[in-house]
PDB file of N, CA and C in Angstrom:
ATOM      1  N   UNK A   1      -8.067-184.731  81.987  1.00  0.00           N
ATOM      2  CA  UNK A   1      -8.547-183.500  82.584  1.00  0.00           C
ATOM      3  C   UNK A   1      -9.921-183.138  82.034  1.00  0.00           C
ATOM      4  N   UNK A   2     -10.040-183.334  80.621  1.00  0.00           N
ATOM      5  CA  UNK A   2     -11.313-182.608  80.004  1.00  0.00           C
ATOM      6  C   UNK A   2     -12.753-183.793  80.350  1.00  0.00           C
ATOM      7  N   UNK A   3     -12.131-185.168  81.214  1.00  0.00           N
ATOM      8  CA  UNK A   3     -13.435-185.630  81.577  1.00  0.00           C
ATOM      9  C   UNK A   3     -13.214-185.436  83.329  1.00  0.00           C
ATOM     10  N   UNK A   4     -12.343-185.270  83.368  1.00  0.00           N
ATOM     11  CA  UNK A   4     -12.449-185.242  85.320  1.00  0.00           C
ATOM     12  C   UNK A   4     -13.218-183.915  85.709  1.00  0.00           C
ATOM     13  N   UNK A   5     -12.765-182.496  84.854  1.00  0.00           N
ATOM     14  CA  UNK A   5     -13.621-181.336  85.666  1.00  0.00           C
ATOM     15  C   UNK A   5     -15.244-181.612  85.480  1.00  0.00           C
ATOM     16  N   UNK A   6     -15.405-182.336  83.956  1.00  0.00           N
ATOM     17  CA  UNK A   6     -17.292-181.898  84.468  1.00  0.00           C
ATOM     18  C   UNK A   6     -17.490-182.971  85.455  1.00  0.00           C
ATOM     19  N   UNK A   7     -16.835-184.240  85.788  1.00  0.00           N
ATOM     20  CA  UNK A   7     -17.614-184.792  86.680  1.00  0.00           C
ATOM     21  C   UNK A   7     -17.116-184.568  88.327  1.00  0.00           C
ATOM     22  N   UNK A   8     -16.226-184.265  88.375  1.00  0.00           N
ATOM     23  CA  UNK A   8     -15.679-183.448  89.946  1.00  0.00           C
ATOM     24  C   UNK A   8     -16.065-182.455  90.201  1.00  0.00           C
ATOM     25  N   UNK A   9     -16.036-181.212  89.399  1.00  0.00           N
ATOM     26  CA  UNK A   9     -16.724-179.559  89.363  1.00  0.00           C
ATOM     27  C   UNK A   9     -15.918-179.065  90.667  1.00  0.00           C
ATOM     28  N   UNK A  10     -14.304-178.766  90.176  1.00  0.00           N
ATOM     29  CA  UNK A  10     -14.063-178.398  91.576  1.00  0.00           C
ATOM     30  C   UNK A  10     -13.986-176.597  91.166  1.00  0.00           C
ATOM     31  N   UNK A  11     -14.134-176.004  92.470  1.00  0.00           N
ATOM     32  CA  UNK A  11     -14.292-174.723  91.826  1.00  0.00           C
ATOM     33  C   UNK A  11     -13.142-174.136  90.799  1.00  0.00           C
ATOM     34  N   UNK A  12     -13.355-173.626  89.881  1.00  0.00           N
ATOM     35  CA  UNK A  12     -12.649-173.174  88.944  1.00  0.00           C
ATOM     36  C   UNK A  12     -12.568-171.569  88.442  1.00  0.00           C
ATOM     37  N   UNK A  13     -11.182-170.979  88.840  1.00  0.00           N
ATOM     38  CA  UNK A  13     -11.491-169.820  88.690  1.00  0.00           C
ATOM     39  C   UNK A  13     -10.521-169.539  86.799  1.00  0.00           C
ATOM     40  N   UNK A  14     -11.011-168.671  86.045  1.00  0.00           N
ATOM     41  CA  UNK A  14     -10.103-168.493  84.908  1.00  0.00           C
ATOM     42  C   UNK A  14     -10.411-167.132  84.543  1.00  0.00           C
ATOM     43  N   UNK A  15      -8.535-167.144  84.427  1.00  0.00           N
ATOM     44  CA  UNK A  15      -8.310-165.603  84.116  1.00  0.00           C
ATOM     45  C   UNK A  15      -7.607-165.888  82.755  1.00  0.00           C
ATOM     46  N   UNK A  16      -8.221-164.941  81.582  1.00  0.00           N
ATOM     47  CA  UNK A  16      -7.899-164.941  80.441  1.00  0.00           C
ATOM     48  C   UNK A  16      -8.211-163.341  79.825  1.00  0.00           C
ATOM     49  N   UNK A  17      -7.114-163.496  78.584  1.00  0.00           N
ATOM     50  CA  UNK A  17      -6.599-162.262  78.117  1.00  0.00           C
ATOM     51  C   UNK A  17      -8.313-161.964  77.185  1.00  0.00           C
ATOM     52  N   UNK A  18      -8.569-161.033  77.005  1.00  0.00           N
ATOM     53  CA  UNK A  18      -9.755-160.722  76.002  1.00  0.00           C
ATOM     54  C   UNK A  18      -8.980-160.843  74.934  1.00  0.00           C
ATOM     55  N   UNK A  19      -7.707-160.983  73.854  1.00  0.00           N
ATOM     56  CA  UNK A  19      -7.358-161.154  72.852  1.00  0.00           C
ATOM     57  C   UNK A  19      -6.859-162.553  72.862  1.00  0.00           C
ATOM     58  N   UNK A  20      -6.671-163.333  73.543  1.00  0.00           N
ATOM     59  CA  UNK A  20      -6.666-164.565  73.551  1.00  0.00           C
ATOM     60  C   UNK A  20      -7.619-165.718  73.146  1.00  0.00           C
ATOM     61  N   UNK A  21      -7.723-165.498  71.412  1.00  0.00           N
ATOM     62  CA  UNK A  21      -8.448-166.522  71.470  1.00  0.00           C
ATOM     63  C   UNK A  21      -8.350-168.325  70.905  1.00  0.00           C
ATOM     64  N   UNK A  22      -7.145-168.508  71.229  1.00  0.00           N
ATOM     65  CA  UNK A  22      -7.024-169.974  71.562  1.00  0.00           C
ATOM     66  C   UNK A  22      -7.349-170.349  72.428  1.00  0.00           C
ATOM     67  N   UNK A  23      -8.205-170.064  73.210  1.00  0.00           N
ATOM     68  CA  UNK A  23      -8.417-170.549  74.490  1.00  0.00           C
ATOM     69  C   UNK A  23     -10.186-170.363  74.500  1.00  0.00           C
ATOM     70  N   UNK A  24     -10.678-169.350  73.535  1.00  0.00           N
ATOM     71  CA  UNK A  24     -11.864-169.157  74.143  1.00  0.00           C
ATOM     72  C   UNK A  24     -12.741-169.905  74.046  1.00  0.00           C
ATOM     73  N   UNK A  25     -12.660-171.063  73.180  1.00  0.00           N
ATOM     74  CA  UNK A  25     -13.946-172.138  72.580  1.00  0.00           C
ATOM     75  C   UNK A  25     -12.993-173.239  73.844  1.00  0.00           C
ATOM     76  N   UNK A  26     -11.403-173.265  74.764  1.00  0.00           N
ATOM     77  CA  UNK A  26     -12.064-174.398  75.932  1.00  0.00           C
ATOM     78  C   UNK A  26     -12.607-173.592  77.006  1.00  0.00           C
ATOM     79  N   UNK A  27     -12.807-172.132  77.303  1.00  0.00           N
ATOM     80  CA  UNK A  27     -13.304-171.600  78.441  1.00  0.00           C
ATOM     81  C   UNK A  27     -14.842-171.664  78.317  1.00  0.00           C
ATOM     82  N   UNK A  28     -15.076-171.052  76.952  1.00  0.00           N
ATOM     83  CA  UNK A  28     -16.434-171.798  76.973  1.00  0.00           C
ATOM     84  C   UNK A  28     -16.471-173.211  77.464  1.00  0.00           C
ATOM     85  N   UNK A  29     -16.534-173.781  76.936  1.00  0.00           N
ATOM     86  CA  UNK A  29     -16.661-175.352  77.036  1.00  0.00           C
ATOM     87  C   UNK A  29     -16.666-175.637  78.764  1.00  0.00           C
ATOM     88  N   UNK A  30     -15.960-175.307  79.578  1.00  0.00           N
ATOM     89  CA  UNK A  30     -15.622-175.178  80.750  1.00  0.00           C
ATOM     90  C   UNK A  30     -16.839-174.765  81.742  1.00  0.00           C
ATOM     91  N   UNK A  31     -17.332-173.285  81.130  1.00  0.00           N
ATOM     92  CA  UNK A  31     -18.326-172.591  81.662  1.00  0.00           C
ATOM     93  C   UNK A  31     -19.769-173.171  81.343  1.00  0.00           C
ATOM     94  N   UNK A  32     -19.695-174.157  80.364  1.00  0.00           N
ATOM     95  CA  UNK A  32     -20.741-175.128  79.755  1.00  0.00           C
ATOM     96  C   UNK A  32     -20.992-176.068  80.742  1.00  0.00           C
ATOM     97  N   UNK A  33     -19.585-176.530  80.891  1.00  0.00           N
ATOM     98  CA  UNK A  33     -19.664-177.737  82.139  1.00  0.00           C
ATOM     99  C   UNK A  33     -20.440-177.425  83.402  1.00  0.00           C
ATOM    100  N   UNK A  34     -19.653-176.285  83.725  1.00  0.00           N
ATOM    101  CA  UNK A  34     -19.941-176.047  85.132  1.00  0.00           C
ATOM    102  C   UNK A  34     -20.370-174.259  85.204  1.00  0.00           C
ATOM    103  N   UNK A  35     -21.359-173.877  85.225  1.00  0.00           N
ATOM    104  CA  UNK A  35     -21.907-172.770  85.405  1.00  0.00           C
ATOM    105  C   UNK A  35     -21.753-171.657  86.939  1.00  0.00           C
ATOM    106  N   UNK A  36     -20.601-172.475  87.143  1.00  0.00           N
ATOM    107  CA  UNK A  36     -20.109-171.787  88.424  1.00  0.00           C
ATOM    108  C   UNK A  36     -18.962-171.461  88.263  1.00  0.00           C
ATOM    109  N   UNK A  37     -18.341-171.533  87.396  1.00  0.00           N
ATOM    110  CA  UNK A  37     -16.623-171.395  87.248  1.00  0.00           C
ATOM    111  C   UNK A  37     -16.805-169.951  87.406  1.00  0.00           C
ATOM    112  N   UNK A  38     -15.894-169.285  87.530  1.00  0.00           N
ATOM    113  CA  UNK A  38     -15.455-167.980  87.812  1.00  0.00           C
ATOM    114  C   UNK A  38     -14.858-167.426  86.903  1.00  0.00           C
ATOM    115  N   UNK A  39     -15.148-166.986  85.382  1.00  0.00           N
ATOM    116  CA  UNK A  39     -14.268-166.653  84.287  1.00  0.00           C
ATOM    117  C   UNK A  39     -13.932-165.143  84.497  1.00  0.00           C
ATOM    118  N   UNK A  40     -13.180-164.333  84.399  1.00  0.00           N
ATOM    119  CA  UNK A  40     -12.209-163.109  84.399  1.00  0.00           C
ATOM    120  C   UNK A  40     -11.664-162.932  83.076  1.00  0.00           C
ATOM    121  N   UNK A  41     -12.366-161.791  81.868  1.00  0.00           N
ATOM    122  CA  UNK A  41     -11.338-161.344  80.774  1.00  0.00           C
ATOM    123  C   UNK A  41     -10.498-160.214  81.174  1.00  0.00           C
ATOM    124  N   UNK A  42      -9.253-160.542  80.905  1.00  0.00           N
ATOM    125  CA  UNK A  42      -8.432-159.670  81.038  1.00  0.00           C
ATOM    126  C   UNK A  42      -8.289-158.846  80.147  1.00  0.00           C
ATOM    127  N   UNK A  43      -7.977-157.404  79.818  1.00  0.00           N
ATOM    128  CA  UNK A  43      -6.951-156.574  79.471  1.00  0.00           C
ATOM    129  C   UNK A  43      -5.487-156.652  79.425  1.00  0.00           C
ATOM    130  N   UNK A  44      -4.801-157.624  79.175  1.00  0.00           N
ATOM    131  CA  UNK A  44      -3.796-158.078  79.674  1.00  0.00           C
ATOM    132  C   UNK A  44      -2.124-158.714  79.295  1.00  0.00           C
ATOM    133  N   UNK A  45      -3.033-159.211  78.262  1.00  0.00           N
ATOM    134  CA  UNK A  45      -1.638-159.603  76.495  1.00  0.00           C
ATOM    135  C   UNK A  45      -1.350-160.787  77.419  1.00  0.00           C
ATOM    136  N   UNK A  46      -0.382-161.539  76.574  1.00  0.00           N
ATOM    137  CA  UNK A  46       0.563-162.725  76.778  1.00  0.00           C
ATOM    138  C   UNK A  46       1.090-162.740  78.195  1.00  0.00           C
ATOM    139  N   UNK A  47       1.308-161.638  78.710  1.00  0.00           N
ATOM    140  CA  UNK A  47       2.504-161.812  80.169  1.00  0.00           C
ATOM    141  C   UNK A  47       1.600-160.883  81.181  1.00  0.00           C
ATOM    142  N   UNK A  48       0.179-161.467  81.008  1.00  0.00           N
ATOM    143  CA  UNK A  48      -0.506-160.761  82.198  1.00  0.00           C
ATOM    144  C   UNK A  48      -0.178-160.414  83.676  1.00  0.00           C
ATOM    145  N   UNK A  49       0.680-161.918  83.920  1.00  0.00           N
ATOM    146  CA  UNK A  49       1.659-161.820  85.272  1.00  0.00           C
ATOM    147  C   UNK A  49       2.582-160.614  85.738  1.00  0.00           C
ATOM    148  N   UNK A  50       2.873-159.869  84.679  1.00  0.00           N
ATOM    149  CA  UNK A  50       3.704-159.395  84.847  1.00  0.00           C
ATOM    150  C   UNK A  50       2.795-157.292  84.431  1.00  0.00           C
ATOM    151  N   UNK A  51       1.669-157.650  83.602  1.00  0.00           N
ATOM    152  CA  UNK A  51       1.086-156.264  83.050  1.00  0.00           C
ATOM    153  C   UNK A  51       0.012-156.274  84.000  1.00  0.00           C
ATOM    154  N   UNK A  52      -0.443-157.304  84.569  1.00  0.00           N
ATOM    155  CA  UNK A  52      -1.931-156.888  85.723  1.00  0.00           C
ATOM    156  C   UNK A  52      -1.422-157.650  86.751  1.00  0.00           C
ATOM    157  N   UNK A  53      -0.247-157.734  87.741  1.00  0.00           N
ATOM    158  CA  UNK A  53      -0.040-158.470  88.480  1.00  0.00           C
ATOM    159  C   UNK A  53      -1.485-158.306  89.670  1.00  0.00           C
ATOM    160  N   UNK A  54      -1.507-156.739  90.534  1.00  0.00           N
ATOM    161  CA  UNK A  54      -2.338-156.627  91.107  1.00  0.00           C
ATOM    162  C   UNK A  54      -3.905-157.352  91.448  1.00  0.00           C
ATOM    163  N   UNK A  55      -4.283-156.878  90.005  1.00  0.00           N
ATOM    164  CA  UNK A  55      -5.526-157.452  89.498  1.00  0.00           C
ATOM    165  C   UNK A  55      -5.656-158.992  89.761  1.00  0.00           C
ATOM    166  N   UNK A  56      -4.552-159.148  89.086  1.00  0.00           N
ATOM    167  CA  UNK A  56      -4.543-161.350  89.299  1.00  0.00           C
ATOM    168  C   UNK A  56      -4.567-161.320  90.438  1.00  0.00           C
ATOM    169  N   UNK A  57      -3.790-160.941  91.389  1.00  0.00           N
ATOM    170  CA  UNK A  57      -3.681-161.259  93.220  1.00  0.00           C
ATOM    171  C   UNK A  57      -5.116-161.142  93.593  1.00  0.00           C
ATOM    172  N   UNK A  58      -5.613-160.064  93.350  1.00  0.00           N
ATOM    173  CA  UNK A  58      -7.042-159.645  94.210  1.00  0.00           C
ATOM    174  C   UNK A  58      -7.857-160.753  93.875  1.00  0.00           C
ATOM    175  N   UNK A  59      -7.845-161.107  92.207  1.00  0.00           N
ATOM    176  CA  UNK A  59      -8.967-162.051  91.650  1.00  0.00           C
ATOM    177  C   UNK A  59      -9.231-163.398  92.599  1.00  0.00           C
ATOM    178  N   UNK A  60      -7.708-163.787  92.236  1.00  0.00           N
ATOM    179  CA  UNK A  60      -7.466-165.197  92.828  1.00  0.00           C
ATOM    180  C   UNK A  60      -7.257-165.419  94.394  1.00  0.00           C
ATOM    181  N   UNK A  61      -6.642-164.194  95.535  1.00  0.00           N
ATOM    182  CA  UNK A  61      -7.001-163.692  96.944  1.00  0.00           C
ATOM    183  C   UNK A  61      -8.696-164.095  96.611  1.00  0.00           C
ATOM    184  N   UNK A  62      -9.497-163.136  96.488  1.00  0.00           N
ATOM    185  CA  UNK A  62     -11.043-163.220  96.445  1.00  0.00           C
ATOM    186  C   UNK A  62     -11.397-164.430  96.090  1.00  0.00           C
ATOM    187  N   UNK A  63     -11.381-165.445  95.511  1.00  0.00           N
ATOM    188  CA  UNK A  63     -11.770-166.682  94.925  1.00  0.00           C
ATOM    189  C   UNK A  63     -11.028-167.503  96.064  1.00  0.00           C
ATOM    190  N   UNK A  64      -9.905-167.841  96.198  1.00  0.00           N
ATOM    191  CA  UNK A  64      -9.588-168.524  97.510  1.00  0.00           C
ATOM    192  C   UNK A  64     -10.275-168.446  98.325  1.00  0.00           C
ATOM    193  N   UNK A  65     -10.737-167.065  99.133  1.00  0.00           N
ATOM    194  CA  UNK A  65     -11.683-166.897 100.194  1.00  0.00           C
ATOM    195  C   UNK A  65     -12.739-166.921 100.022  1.00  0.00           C
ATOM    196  N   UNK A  66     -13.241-167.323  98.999  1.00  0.00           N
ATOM    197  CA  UNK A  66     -14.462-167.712  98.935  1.00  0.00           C
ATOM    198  C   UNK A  66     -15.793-166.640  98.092  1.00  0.00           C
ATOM    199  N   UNK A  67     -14.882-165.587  97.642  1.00  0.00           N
ATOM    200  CA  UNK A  67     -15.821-164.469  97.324  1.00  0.00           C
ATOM    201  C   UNK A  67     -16.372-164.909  96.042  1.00  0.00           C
ATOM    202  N   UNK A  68     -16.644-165.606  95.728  1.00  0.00           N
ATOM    203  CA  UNK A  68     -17.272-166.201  93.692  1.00  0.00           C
ATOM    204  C   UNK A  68     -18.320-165.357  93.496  1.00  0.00           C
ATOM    205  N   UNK A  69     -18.225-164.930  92.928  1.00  0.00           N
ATOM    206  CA  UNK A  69     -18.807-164.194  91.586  1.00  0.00           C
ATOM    207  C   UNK A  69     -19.007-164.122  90.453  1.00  0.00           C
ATOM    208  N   UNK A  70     -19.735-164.791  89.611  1.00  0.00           N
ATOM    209  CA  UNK A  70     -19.297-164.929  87.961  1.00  0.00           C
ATOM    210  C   UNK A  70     -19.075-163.463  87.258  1.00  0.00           C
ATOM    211  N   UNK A  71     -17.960-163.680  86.177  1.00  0.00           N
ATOM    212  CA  UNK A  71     -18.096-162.089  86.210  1.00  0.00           C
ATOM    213  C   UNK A  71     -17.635-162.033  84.062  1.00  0.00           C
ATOM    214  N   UNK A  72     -17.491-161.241  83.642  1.00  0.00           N
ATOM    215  CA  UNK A  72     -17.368-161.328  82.269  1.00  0.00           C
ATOM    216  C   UNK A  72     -16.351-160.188  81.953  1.00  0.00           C
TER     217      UNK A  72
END
């Protein structure tokens, strides 16, 4: 995976917790690759699915259809 996205670049949307940071040195890395990814920090804890359901729908609704936006 970590050599197929930089050379495919398929659009990439990521939603992550703002206290989550096991993750934040590969989202960087990600957004390094490809300067189009779509990163989203959440407000959100461990079970975002379940504490921002809304929010996730709209994000990932909007990114399906095409709305990209980089956003922080």
């Amino acid at each position: 995976m970590q050599q197929w996205l930089p050379h495919n670049k398929p659009p990439l949307l990521v939603l992550w917790d703002v206290y989550d940071t096991s993750f934040t040195v590969a989202v960087e890395k990600r957004t390094e690759d490809d300067p189009r990814a779509e990163v989203h920090i959440l407000d959100a804890g461990h079970f975002a699915l379940d504490l921002k359901p809304k929010e996730i729908m709209r994000l990932t609704q909007d990114f399906m259809q095409g709305k990209h936006h980089k956003c922080g």
